[in-house]
C-alpha atoms as a PDB file:
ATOM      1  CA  UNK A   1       3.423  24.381  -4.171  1.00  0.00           C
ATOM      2  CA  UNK A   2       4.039  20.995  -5.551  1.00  0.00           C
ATOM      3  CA  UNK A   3       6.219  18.723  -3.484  1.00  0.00           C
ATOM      4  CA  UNK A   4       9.268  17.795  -5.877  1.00  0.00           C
ATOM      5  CA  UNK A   5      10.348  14.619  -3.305  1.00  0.00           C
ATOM      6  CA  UNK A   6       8.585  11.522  -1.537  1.00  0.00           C
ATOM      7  CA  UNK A   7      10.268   9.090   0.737  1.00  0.00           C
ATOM      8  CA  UNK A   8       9.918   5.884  -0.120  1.00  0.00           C
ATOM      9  CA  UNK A   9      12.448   3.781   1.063  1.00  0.00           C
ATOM     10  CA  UNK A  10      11.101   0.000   0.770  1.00  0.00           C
ATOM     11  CA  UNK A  11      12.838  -3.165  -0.136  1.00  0.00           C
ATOM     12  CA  UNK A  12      11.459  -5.212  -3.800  1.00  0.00           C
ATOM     13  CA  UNK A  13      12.160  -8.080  -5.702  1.00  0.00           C
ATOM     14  CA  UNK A  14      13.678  -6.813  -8.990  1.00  0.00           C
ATOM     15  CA  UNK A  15      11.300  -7.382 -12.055  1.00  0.00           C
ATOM     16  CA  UNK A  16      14.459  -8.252 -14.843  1.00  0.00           C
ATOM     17  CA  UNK A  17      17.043  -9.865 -12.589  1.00  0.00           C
ATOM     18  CA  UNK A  18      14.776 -11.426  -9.590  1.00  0.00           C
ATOM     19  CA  UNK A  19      17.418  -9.960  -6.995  1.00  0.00           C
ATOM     20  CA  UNK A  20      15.170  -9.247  -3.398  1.00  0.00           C
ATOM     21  CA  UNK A  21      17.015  -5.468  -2.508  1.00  0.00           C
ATOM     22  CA  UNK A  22      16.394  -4.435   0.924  1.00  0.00           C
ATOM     23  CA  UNK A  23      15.903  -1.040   1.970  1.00  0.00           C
ATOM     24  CA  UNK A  24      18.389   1.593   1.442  1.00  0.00           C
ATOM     25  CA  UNK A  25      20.705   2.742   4.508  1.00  0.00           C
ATOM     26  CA  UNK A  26      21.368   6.379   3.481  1.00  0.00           C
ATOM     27  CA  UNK A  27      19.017   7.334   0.872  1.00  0.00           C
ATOM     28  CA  UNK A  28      15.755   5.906  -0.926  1.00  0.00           C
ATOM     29  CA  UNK A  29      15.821   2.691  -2.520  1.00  0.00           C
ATOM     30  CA  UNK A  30      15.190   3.635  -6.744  1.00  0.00           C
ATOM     31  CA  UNK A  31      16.447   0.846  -8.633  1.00  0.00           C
ATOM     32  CA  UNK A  32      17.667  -3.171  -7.715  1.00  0.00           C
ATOM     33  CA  UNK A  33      21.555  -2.995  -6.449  1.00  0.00           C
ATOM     34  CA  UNK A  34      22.602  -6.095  -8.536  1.00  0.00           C
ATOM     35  CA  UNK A  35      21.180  -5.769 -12.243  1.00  0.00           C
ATOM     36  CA  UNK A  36      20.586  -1.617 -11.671  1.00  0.00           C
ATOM     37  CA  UNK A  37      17.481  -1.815 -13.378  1.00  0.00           C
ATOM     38  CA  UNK A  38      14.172   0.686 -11.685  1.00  0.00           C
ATOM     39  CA  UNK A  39      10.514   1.155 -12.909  1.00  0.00           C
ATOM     40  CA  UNK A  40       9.121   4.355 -14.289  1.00  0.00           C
ATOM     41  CA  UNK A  41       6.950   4.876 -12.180  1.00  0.00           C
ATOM     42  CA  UNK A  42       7.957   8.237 -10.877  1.00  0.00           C
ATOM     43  CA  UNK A  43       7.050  11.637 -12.446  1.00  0.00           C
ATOM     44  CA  UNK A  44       9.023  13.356  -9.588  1.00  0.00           C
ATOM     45  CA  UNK A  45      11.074  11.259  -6.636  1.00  0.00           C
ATOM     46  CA  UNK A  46       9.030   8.936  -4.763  1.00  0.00           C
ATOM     47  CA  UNK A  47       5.521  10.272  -6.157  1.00  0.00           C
ATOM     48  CA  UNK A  48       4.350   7.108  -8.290  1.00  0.00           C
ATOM     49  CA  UNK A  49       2.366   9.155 -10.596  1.00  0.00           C
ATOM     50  CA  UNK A  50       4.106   7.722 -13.680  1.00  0.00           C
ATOM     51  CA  UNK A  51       1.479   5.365 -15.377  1.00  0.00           C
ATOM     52  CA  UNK A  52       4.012   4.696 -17.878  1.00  0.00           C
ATOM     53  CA  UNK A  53       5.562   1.759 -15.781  1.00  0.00           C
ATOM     54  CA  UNK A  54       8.259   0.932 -18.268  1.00  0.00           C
ATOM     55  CA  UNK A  55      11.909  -0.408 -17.334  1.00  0.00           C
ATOM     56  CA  UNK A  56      13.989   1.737 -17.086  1.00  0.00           C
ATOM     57  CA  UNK A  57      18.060   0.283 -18.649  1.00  0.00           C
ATOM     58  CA  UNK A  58      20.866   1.927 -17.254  1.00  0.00           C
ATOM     59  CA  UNK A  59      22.650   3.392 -20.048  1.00  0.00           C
ATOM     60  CA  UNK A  60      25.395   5.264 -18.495  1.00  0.00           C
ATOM     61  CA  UNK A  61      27.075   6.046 -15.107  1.00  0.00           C
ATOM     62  CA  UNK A  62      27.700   9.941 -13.766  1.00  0.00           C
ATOM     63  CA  UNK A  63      30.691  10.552 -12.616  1.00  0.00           C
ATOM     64  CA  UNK A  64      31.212  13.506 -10.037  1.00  0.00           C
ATOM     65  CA  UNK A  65      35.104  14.154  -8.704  1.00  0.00           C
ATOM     66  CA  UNK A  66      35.928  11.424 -10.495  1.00  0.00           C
ATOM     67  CA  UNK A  67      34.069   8.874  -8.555  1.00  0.00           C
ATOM     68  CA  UNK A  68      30.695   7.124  -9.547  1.00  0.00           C
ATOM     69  CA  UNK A  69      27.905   9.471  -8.811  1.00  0.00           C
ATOM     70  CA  UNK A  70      24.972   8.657 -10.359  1.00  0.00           C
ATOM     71  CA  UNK A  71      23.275   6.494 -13.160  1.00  0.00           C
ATOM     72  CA  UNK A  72      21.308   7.112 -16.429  1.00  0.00           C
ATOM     73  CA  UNK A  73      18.396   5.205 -17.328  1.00  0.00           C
ATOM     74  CA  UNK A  74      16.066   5.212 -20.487  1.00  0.00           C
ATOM     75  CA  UNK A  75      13.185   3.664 -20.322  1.00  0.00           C
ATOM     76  CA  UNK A  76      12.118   0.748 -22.530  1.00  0.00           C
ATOM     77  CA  UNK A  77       8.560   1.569 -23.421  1.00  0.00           C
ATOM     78  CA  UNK A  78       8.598   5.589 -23.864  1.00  0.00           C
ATOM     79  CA  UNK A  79      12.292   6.540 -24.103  1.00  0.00           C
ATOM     80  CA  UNK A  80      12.212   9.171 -21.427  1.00  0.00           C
ATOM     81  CA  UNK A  81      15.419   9.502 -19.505  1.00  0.00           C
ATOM     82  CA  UNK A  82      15.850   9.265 -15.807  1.00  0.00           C
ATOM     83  CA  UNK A  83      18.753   9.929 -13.573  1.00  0.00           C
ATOM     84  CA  UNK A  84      19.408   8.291  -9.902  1.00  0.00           C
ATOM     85  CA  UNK A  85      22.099   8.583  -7.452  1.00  0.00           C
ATOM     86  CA  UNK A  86      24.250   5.116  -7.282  1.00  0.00           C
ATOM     87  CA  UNK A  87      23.861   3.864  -3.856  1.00  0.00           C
ATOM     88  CA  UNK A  88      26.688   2.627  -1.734  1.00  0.00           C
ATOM     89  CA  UNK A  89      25.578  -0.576  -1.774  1.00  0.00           C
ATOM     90  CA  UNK A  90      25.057  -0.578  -5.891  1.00  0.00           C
ATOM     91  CA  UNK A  91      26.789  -3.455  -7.693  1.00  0.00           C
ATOM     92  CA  UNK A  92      30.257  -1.460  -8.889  1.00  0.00           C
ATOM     93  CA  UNK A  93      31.029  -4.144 -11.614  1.00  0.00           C
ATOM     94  CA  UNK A  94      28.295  -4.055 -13.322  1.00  0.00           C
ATOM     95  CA  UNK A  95      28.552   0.065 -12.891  1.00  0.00           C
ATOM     96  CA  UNK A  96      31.600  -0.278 -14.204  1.00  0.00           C
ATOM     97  CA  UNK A  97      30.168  -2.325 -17.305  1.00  0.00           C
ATOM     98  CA  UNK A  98      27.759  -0.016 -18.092  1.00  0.00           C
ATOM     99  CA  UNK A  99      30.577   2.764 -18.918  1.00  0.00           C
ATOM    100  CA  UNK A 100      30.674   6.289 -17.824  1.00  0.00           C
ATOM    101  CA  UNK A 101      29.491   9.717 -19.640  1.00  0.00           C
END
């Protein structure tokens, strides 16, 4: 059986907006807080078995109850779509820029 989650939980300096993200407090760190940009480099969470390395844009933002839940990304070099929990710490205006689904 295949394990379908890694932890990973490290802080990086964002590739497209330069911003240095720390660690996440409740949850693994996916994608930089201020821009909301990530890397494919993920074929399941955490795994970095993606070779494709592309960026992946956030496109649009989940909504779950209402609130902010979660954001869609496509990435730039092979168009597959990716989805990601927004973390508390996530830059809301720029959420909010982005537009919901």
């Amino acid at each position: 059986m295949q394990k379908r989650f890694t932890v990973i939980n490290e802080g990086f300096e964002c590739l497209v907006c330069g911003h240095k993200n720390p660690p996440a407090e409740k949850t693994c760190r996916n994608h930089c807080r201020e821009c909301l940009h990530s890397l494919h480099v993920d074929k399941n969470p955490g795994d970095r078995a993606e070779s494709c390395g592309g960026i992946l844009k956030p496109v649009k933002i989940g909504l779950e109850r209402g609130e902010m839940a979660h954001i869609e990304f496509v990435c730039q070099r092979c168009g597959k779509r990716r989805k990601n929990k927004l973390a508390d710490d996530d830059n809301r205006q720029k959420a909010l820029e982005i537009g919901t689904l």
